[in-house]
Protein backbone atom coordinates (compact mmCIF):
# COMPACT_ATOMS: atom_id res chain seq x y z
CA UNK A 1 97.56 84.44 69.62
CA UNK A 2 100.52 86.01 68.60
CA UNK A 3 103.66 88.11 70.42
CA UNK A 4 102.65 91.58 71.21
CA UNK A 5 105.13 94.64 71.98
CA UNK A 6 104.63 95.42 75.72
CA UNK A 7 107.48 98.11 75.51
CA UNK A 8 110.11 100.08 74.33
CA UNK A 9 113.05 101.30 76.19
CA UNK A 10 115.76 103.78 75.92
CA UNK A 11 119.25 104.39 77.95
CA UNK A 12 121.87 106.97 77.56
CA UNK A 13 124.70 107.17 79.85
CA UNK A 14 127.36 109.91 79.80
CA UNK A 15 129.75 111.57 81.35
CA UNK A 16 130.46 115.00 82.89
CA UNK A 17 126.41 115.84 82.60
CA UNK A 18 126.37 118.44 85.34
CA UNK A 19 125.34 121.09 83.78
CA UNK A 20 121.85 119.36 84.09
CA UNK A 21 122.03 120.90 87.37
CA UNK A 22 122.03 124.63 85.84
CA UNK A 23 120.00 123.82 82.63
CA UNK A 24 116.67 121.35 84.14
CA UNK A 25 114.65 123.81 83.13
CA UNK A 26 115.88 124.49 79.64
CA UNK A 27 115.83 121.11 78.90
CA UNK A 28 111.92 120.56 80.27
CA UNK A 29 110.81 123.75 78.49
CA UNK A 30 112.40 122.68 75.12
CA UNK A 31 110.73 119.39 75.39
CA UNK A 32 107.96 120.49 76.06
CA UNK A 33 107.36 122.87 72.98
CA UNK A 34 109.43 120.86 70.37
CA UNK A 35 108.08 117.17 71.33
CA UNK A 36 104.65 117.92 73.00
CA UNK A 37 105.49 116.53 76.71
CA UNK A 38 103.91 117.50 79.64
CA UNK A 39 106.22 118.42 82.50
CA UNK A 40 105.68 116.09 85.88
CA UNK A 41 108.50 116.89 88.06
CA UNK A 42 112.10 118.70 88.37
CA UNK A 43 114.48 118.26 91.10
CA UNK A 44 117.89 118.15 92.20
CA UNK A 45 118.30 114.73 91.76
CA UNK A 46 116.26 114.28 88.27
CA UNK A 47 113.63 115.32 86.30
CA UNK A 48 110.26 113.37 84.81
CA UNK A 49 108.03 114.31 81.75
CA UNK A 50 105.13 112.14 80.12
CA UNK A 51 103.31 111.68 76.70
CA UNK A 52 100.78 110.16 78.54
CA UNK A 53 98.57 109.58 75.48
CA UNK A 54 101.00 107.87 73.73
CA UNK A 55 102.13 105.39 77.16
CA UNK A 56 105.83 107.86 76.97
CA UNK A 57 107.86 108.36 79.97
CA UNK A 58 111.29 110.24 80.26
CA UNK A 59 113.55 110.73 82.92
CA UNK A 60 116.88 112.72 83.27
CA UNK A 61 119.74 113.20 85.70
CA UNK A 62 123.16 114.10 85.72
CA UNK A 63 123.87 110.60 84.53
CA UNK A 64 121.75 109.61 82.06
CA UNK A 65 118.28 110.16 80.20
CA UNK A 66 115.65 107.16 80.14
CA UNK A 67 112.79 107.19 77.80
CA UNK A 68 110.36 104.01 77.57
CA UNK A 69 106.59 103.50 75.92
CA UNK A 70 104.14 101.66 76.68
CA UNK A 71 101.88 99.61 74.40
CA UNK A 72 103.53 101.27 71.56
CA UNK A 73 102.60 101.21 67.69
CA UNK A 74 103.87 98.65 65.48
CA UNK A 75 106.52 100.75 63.80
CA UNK A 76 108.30 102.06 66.84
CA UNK A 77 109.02 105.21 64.71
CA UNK A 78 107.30 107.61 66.74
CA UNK A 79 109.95 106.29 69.97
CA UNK A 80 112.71 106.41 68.32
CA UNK A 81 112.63 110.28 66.72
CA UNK A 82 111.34 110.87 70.85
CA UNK A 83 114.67 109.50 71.77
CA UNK A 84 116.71 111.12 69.37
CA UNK A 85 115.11 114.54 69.89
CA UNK A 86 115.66 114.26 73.46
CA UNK A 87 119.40 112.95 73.14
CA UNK A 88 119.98 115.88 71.17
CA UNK A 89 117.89 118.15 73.20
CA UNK A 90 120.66 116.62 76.42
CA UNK A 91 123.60 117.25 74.52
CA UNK A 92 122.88 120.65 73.89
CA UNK A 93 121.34 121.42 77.25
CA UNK A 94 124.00 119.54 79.21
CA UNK A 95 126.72 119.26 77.01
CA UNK A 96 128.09 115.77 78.26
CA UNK A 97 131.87 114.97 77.87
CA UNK A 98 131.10 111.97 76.54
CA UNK A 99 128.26 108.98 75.61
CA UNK A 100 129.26 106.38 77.69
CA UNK A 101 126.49 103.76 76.31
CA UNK A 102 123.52 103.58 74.64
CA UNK A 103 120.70 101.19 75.45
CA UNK A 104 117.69 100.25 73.79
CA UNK A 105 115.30 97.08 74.98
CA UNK A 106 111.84 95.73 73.89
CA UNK A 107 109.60 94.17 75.39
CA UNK A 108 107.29 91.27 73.96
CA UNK A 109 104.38 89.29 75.42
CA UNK A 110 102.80 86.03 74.21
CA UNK A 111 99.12 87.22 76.40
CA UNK A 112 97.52 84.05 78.37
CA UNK A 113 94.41 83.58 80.26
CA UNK A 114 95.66 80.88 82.60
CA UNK A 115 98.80 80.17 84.72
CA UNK A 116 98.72 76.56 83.87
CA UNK A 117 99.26 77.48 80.35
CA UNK A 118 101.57 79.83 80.18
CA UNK A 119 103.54 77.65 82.77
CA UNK A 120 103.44 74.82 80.29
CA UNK A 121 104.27 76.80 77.03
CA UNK A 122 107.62 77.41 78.97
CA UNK A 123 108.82 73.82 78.29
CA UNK A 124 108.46 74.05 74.54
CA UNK A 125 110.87 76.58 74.30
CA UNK A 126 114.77 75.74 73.60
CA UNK A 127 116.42 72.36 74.46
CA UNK A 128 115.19 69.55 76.69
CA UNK A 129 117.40 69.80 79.71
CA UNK A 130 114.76 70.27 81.86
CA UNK A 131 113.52 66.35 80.58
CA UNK A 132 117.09 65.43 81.53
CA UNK A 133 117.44 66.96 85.02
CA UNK A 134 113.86 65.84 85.91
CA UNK A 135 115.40 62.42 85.88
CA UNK A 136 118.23 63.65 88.05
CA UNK A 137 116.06 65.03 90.43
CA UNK A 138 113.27 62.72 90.20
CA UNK A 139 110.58 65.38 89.97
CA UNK A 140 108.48 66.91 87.36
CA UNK A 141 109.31 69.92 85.19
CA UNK A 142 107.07 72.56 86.00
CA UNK A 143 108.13 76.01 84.19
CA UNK A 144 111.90 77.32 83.05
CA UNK A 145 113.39 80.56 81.75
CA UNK A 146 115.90 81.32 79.12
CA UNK A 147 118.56 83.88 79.93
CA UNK A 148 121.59 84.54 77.63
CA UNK A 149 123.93 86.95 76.91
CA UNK A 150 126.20 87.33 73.79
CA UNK A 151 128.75 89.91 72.47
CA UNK A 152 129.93 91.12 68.93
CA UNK A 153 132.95 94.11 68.93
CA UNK A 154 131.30 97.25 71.18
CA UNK A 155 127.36 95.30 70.97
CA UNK A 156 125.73 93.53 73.82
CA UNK A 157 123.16 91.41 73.79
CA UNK A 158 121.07 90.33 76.64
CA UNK A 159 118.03 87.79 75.79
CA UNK A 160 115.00 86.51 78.62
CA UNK A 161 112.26 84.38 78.21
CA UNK A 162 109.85 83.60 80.98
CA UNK A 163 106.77 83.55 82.27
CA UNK A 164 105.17 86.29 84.00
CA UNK A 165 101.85 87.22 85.99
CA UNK A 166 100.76 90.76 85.75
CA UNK A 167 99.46 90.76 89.67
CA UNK A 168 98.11 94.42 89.91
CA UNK A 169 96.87 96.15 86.80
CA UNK A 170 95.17 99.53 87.55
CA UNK A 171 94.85 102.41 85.70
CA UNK A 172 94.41 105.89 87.33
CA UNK A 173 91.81 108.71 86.44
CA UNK A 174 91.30 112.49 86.85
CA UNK A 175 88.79 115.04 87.15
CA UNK A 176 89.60 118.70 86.45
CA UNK A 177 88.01 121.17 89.66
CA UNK A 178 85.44 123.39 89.28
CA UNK A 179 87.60 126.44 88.50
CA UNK A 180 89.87 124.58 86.40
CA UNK A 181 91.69 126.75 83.95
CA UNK A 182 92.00 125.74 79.93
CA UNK A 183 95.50 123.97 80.34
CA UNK A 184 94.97 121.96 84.10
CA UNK A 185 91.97 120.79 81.80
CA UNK A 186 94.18 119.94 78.96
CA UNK A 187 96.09 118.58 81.32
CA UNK A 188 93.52 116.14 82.97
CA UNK A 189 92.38 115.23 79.15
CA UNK A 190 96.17 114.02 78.28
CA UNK A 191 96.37 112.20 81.74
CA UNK A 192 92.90 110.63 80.94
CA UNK A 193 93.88 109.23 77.56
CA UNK A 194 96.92 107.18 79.31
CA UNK A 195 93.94 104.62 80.48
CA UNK A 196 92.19 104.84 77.29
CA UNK A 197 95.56 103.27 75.36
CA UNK A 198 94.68 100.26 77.27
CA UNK A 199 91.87 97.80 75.51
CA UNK A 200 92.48 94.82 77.50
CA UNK A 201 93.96 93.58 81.20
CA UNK A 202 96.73 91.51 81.30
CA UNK A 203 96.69 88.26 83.12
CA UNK A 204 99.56 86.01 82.16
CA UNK A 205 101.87 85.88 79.44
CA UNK A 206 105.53 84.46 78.38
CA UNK A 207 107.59 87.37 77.89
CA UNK A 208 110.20 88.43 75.54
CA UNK A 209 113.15 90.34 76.70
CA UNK A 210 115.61 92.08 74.27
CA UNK A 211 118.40 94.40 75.61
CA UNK A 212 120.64 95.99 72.93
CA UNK A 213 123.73 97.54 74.30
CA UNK A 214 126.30 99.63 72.89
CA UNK A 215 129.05 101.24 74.42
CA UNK A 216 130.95 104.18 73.33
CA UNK A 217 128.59 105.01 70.88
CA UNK A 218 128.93 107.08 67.82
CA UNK A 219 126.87 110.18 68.05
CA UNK A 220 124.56 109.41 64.97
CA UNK A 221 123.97 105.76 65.94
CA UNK A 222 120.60 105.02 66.97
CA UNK A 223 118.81 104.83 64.31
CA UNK A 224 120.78 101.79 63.37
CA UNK A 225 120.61 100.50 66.82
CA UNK A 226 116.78 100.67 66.52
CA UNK A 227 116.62 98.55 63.23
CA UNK A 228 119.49 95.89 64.74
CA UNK A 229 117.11 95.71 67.92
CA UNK A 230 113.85 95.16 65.75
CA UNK A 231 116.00 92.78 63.55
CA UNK A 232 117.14 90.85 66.53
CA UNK A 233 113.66 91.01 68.07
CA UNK A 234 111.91 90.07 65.15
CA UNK A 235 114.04 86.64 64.48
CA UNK A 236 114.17 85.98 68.30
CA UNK A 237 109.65 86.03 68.27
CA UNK A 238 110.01 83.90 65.27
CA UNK A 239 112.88 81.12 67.25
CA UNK A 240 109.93 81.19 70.48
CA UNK A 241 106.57 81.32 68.31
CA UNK A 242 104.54 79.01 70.33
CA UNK A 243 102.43 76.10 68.46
């Protein structure tokens, strides 16, 4: 076995983005047509759109956009030109006073079969405090987590390792009606595919958290922040490989 990218994740905040409130429908219809999503909901309060054969959500508000993928490819470059197209497709649309922080996050499981194992494969990872406060306690270590945080000038960093059970894994199908025009078909294809990307259920898994903040952003920085995050991600699966 060998870590696995669960998901990507993308967060803009900004300021002064009311104009979402006038331009929701720009903004859907340009994504739509320039980066092939399907429209799911507008209102007031936020709007949702899906690439559901590639596992891509996006949200939008007044605040900020959110974009995350499941399952995605190896190189991550089809998620990051999604969430620079749709940054730029926010400032233009909404025309923000200012970026307020950019966020990006991965995502990484180590897939098990069994909770016992999974539980156990906890205790190999960092020190061995938990061998120390065992004696303290006078019990036996069962599972820990690793949680950190560190900082470097306008960068966070935000680091979790744990175990985790994936409880309810269900994946949902449609049917196009008997009248069904050419694009509520197309539509029911695309939905479809979202449960094909799947080839496996999840059980249980250690999991590999990696949030990459950075605040007051330049407005050409992601791509950067993309390659630190994979840089970061890649040495942090390399500290936790498992025996």
């Amino acid at each position: 076995m060998a870590w696995r990218t669960l998901s990507l994740h993308f967060r803009q905040t900004y300021n002064g983005g009311w104009r979402y409130l006038d331009r929701c429908g720009e903004f859907m219809l340009a994504a739509t047509e320039k980066l092939d999503f399907m429209p799911s909901e507008a209102k007031p309060t936020g709007a949702r759109l899906d690439i559901p054969e590639n596992g891509i959500s996006a949200t939008v508000d007044t605040s900020e956009l959110v974009v995350a993928q499941e399952l995605p490819e190896s190189s991550g470059k089809p998620f990051l030109e999604i969430c620079t197209g749709l940054a730029s497709l926010a400032n233009r649309c909404f025309t923000p006073t200012g970026i307020v922080k950019n966020g990006l996050a991965s995502k990484s499981i180590w897939p098990m079969s069994e909770v016992e194992a999974v539980l156990a494969s906890t205790l190999k990872l960092g020190d061995t405090i938990h061998t120390d406060l065992a004696k303290v306690v006078g019990m036996v270590p069962a599972y820990k987590s690793i949680d950190c945080n560190f900082s470097s000038g306008n960068l966070e960093l935000h680091v979790v390792v744990q175990a985790v059970t994936f409880e309810k894994v269900s994946f949902n199908r449609h049917t196009a009606g008997f009248r069904a025009s050419a694009s509520q078909k197309r539509r029911v294809e695309r939905l479809n595919k979202a449960a094909d990307r799947f080839d496996d259920l999840l059980h249980h898994a250690l999991m590999l958290e990696v949030d990459l903040i950075e605040l007051d952003p330049p407005k050409t920085s992601l791509q950067d922040h993309f390659r630190e995050l994979n840089r970061y991600t890649d040495a942090l699966r390399t500290r936790f490989a498992l025996p």
